[in-house]
PDB file of N, CA and C in Angstrom:
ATOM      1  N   UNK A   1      -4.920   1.856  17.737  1.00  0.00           N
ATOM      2  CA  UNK A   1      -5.763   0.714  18.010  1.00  0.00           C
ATOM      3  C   UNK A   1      -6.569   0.906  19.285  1.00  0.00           C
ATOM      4  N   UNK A   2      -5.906   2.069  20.018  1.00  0.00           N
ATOM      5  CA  UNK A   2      -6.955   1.915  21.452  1.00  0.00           C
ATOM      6  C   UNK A   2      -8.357   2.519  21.224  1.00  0.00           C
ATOM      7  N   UNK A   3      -8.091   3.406  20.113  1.00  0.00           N
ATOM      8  CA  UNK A   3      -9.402   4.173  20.148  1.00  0.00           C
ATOM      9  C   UNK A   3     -10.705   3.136  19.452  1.00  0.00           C
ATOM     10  N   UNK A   4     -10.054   2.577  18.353  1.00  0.00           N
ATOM     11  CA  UNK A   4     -11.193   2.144  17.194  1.00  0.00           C
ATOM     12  C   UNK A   4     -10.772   0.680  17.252  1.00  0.00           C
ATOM     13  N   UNK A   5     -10.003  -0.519  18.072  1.00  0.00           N
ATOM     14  CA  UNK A   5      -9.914  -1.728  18.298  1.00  0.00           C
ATOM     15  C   UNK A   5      -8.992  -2.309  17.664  1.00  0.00           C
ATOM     16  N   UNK A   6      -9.113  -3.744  17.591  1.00  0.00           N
ATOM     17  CA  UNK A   6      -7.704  -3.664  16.878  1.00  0.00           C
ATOM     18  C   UNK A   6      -7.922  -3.758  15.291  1.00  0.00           C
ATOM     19  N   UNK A   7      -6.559  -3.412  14.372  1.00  0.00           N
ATOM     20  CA  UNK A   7      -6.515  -3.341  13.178  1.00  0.00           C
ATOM     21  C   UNK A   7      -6.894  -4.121  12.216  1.00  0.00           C
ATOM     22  N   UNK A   8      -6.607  -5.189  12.506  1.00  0.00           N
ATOM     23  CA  UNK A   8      -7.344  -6.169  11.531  1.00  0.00           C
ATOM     24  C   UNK A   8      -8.972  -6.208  11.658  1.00  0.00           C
ATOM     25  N   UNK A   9      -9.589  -5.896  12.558  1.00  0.00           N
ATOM     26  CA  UNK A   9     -10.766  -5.986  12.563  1.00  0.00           C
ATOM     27  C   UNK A   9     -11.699  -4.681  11.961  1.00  0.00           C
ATOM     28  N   UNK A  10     -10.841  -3.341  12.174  1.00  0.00           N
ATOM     29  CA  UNK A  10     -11.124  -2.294  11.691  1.00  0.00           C
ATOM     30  C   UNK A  10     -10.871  -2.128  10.104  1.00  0.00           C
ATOM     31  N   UNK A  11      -9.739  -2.656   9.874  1.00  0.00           N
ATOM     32  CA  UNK A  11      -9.670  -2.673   7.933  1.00  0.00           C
ATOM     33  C   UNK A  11     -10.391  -3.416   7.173  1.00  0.00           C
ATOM     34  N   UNK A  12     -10.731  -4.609   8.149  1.00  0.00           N
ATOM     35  CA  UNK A  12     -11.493  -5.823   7.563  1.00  0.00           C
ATOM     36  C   UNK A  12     -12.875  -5.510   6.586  1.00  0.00           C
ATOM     37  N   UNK A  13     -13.344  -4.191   7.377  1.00  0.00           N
ATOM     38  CA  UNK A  13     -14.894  -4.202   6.811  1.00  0.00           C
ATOM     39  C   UNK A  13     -14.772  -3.489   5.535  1.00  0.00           C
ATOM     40  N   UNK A  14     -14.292  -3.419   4.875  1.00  0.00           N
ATOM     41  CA  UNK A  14     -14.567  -2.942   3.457  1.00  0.00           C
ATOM     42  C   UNK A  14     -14.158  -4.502   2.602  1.00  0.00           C
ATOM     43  N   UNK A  15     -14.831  -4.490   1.277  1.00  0.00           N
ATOM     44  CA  UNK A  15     -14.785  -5.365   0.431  1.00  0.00           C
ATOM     45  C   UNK A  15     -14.087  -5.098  -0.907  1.00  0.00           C
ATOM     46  N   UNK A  16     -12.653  -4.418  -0.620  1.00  0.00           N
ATOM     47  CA  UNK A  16     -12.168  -3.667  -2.208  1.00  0.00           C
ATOM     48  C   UNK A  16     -10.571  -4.559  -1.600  1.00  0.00           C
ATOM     49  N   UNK A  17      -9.468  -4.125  -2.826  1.00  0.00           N
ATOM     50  CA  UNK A  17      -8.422  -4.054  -2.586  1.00  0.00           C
ATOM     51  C   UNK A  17      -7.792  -3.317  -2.572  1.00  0.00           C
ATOM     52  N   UNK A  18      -6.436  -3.608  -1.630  1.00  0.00           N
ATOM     53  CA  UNK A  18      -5.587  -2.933  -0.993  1.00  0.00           C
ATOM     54  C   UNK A  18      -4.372  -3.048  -2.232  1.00  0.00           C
ATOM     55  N   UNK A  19      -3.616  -1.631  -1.856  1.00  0.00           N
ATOM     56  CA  UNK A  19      -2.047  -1.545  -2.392  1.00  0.00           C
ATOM     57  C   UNK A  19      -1.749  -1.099  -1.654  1.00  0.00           C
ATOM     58  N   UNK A  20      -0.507  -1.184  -0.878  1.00  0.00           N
ATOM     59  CA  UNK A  20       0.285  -0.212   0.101  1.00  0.00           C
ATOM     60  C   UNK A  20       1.828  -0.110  -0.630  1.00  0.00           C
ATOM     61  N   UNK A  21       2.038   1.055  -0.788  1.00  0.00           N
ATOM     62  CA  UNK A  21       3.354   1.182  -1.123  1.00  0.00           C
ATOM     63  C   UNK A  21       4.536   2.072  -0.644  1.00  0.00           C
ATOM     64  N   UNK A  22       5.437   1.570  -0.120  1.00  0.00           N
ATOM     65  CA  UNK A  22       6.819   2.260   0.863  1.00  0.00           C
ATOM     66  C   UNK A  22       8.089   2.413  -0.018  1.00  0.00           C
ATOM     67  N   UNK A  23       8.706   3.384   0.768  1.00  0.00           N
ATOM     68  CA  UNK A  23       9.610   3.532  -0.179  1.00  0.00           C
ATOM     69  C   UNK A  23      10.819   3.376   1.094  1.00  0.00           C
ATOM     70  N   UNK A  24      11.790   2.459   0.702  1.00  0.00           N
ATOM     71  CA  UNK A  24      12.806   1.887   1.559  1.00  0.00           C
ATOM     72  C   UNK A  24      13.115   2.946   2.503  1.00  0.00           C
ATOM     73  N   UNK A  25      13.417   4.839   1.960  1.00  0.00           N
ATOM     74  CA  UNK A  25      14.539   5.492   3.173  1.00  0.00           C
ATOM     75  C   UNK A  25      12.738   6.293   3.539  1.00  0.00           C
ATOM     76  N   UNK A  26      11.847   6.089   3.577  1.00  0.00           N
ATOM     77  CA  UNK A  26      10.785   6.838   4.329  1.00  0.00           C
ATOM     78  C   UNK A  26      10.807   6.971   5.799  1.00  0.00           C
ATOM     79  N   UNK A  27      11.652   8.702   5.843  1.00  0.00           N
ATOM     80  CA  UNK A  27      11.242   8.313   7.502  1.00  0.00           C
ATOM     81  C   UNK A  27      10.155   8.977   8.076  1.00  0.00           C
ATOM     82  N   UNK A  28       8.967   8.915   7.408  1.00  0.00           N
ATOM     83  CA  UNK A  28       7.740   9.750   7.837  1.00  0.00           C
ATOM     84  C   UNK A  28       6.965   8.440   8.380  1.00  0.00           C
ATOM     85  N   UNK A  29       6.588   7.593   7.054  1.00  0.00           N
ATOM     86  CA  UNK A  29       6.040   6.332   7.164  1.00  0.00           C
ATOM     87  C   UNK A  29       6.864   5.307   6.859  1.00  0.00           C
ATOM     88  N   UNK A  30       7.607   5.026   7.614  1.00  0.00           N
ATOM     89  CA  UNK A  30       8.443   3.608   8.137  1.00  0.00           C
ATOM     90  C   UNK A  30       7.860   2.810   7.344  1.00  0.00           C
ATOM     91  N   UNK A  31       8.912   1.760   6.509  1.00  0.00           N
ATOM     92  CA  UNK A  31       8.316   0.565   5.862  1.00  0.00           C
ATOM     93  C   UNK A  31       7.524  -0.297   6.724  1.00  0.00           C
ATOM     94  N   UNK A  32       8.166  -0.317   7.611  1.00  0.00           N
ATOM     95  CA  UNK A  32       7.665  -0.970   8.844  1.00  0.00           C
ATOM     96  C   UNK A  32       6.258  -0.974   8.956  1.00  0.00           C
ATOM     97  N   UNK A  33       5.852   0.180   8.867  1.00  0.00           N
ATOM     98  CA  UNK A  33       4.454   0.802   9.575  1.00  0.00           C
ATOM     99  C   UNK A  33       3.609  -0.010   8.281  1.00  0.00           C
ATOM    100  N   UNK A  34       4.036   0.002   7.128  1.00  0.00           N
ATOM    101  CA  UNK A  34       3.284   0.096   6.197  1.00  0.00           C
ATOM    102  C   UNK A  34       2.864  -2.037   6.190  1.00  0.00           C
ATOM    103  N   UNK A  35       4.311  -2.800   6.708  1.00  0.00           N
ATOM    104  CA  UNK A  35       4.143  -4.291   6.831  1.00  0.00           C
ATOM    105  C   UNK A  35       3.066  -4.384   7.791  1.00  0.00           C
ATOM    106  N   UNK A  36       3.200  -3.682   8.966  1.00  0.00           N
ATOM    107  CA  UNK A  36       1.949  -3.353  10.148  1.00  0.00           C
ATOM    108  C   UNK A  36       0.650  -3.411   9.109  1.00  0.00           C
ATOM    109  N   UNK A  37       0.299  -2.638   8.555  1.00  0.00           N
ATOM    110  CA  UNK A  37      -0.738  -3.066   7.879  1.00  0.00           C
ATOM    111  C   UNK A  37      -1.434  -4.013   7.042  1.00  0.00           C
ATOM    112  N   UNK A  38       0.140  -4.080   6.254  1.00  0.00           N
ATOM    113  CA  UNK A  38      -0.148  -5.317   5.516  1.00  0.00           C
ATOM    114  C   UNK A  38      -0.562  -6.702   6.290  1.00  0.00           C
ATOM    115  N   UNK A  39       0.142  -6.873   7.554  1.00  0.00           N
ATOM    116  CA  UNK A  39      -0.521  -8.307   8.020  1.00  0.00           C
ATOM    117  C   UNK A  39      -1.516  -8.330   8.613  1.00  0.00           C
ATOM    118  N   UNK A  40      -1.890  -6.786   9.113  1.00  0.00           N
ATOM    119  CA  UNK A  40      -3.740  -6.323   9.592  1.00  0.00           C
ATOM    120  C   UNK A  40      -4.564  -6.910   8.733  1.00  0.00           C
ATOM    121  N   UNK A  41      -4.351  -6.800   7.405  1.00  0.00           N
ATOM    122  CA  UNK A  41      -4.817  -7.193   6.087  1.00  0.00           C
ATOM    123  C   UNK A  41      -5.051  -7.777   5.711  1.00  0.00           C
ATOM    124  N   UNK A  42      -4.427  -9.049   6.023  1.00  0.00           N
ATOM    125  CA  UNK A  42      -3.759  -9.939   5.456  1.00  0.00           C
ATOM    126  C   UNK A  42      -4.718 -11.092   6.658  1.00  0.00           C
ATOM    127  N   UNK A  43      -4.444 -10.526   7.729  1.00  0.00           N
ATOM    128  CA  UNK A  43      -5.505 -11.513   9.087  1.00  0.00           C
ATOM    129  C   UNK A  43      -6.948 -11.162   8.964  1.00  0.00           C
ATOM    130  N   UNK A  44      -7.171 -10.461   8.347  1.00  0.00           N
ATOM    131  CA  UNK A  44      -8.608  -9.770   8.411  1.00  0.00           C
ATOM    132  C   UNK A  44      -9.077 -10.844   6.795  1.00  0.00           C
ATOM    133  N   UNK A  45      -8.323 -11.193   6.179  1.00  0.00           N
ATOM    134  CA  UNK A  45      -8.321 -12.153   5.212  1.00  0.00           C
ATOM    135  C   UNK A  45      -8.834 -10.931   3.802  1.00  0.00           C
ATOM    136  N   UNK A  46      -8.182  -9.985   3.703  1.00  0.00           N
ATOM    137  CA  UNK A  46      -7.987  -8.659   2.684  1.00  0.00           C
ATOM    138  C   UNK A  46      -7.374  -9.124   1.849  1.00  0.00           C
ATOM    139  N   UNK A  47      -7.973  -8.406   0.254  1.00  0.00           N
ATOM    140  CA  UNK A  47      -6.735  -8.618  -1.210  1.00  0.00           C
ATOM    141  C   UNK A  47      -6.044  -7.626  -0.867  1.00  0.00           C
ATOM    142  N   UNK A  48      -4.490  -7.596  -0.495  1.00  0.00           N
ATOM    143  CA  UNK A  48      -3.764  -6.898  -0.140  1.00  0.00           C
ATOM    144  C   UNK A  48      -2.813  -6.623  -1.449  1.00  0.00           C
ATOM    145  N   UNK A  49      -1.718  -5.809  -1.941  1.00  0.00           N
ATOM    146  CA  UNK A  49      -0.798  -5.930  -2.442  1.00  0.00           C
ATOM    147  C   UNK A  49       0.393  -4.765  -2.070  1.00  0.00           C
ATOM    148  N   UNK A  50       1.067  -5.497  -1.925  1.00  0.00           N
ATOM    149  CA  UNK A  50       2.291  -4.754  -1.205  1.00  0.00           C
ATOM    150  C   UNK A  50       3.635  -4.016  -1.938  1.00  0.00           C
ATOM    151  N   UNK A  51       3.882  -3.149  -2.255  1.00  0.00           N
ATOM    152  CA  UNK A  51       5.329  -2.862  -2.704  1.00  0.00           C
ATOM    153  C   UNK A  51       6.404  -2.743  -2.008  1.00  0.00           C
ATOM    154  N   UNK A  52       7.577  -2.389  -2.112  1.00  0.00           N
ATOM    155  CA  UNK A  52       8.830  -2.095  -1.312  1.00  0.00           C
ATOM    156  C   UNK A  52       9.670  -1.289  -2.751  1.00  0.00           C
ATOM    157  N   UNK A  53       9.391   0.204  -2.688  1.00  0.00           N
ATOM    158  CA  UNK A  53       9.990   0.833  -3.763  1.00  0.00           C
ATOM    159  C   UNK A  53      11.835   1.260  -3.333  1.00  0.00           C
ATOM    160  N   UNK A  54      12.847   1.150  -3.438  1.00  0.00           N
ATOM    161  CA  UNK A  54      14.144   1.533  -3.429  1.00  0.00           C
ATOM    162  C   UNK A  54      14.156   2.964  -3.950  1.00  0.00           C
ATOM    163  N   UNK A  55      14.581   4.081  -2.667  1.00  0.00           N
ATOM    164  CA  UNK A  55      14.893   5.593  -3.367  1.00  0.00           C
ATOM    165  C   UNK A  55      15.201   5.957  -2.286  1.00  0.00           C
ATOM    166  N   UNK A  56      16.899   6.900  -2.793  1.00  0.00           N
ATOM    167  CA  UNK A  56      17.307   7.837  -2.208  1.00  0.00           C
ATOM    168  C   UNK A  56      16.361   8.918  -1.785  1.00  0.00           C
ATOM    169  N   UNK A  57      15.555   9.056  -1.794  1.00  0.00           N
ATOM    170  CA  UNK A  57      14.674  10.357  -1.349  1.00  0.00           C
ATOM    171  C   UNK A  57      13.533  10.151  -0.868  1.00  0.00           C
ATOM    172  N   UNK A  58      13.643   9.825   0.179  1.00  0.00           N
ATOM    173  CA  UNK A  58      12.569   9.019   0.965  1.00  0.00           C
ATOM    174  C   UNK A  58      11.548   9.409   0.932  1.00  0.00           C
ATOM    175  N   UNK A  59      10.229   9.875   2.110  1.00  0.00           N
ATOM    176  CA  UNK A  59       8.799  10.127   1.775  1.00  0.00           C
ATOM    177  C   UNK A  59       8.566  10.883   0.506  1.00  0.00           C
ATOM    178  N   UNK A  60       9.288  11.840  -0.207  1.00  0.00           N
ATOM    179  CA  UNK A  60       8.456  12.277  -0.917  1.00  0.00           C
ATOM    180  C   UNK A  60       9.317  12.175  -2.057  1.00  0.00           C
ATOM    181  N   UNK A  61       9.551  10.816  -2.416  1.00  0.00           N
ATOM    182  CA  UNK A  61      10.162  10.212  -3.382  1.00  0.00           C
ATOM    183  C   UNK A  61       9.184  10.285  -4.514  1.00  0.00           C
ATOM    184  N   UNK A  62       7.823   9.816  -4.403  1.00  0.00           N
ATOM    185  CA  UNK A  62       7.055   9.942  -5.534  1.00  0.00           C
ATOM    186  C   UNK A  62       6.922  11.528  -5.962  1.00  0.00           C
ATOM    187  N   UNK A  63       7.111  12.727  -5.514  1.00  0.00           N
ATOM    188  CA  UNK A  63       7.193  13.665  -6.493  1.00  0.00           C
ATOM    189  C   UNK A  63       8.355  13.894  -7.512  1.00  0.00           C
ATOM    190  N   UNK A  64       9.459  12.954  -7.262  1.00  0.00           N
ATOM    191  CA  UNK A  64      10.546  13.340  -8.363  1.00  0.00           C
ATOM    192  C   UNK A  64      10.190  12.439  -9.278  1.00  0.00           C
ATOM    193  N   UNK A  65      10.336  13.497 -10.409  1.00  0.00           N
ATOM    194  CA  UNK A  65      10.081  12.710 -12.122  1.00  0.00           C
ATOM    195  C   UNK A  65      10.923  11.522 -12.466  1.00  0.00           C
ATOM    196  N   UNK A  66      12.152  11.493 -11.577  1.00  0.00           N
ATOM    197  CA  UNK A  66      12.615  10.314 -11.991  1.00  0.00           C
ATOM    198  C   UNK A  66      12.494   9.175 -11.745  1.00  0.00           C
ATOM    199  N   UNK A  67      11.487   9.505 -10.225  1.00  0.00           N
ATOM    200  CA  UNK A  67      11.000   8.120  -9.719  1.00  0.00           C
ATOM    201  C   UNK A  67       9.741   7.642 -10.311  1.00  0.00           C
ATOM    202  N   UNK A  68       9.020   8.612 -10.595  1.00  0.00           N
ATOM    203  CA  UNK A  68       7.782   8.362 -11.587  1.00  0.00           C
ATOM    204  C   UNK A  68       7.797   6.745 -12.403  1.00  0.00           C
ATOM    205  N   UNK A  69       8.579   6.822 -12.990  1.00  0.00           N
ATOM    206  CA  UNK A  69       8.425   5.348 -13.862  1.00  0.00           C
ATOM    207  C   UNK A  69       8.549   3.862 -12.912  1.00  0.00           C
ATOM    208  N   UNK A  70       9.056   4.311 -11.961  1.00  0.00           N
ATOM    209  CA  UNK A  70       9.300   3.056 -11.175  1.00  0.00           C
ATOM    210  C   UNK A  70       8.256   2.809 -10.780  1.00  0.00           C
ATOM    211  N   UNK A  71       7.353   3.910 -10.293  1.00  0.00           N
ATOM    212  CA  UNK A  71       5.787   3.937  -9.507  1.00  0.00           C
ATOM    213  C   UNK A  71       5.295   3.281 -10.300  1.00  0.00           C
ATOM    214  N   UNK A  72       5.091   4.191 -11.128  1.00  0.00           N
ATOM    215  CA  UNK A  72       4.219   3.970 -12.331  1.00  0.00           C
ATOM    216  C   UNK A  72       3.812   1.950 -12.500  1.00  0.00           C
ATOM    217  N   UNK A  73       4.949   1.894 -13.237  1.00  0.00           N
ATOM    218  CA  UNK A  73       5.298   0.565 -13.268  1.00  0.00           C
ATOM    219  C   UNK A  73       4.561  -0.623 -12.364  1.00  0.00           C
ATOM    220  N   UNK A  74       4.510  -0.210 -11.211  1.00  0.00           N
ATOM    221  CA  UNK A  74       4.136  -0.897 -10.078  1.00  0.00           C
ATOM    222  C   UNK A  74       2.775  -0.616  -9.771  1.00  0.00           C
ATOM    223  N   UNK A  75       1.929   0.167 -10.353  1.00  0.00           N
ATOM    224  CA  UNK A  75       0.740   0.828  -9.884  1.00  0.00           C
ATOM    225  C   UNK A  75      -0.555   0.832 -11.222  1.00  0.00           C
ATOM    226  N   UNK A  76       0.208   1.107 -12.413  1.00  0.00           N
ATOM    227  CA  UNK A  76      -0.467   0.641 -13.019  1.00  0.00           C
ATOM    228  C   UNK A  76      -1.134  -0.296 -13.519  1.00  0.00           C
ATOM    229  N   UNK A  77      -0.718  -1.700 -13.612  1.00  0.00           N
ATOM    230  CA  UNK A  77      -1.641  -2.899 -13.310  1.00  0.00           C
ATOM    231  C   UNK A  77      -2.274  -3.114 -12.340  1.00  0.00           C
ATOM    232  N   UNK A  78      -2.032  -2.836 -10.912  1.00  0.00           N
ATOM    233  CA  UNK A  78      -2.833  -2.826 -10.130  1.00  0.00           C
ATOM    234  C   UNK A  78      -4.047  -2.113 -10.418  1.00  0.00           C
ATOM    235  N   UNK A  79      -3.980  -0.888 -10.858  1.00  0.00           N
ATOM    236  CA  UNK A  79      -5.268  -0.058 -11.169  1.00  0.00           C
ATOM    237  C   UNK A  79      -6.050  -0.862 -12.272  1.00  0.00           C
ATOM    238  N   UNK A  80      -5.100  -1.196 -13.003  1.00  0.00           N
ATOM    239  CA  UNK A  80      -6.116  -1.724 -14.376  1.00  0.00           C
ATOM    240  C   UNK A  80      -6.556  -2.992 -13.911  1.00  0.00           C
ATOM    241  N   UNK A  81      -6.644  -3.764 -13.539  1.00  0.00           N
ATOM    242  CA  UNK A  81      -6.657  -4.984 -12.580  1.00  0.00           C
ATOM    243  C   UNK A  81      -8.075  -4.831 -12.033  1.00  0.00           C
ATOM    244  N   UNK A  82      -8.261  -4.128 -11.147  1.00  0.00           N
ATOM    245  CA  UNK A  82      -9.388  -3.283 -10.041  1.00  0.00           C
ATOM    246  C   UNK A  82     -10.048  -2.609 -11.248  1.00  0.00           C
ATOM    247  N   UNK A  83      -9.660  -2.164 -12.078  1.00  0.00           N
ATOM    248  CA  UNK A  83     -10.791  -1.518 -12.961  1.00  0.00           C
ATOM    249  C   UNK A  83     -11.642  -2.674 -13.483  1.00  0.00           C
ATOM    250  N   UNK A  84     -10.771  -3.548 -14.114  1.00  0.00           N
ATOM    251  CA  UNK A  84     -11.335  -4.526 -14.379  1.00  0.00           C
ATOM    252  C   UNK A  84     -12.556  -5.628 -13.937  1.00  0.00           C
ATOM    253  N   UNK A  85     -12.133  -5.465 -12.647  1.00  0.00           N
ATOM    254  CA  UNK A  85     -12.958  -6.596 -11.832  1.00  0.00           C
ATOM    255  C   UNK A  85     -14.262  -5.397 -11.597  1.00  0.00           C
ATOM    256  N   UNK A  86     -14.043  -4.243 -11.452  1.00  0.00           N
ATOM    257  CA  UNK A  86     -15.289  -3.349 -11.004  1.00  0.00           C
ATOM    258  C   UNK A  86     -15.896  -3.276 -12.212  1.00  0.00           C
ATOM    259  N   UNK A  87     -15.892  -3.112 -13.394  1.00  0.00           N
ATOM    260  CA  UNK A  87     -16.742  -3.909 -14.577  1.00  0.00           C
ATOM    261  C   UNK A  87     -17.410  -4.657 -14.809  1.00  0.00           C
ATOM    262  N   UNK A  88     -17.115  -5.800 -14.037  1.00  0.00           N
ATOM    263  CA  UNK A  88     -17.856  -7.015 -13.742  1.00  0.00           C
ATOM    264  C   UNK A  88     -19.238  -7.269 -13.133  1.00  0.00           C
TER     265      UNK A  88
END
């Protein structure tokens, strides 16, 4: 924030939506870090949407196939959603 001001004011300027998604044991990107954004987001008055995914295998949980469906699950309406409205 020292360089480019503070966060909410810096995410603010785009006009799309947001997904942020964490995965509970991430210790690269802290769930934490990822709520940090979300309420940047969220004050900047952003379509935000937030996950909180559960996995033993923290940051790079989305490359195991078994977590795949859980993503999936959670990501695909969002996309189709946003496809949708960009149609419009």
């Amino acid at each position: 924030e020292e360089a480019h001001g503070p966060m909410a004011q810096c995410l603010g300027r785009g006009d799309i939506r947001y997904l942020l998604a964490s995965y509970t044991t991430d210790w690269l990107f802290p769930t934490e870090q990822s709520r940090a954004i979300v309420r940047a987001l969220l004050e900047a008055r952003r379509d935000v949407t937030f996950i909180e995914l559960d996995s033993p295998f923290g940051h790079d949980a989305f490359l195991i196939d078994s977590q795949l469906p859980k993503l999936r699950r959670l990501v695909e309406p969002f996309l189709a959603t946003t496809l949708q409205q960009a149609r419009r």
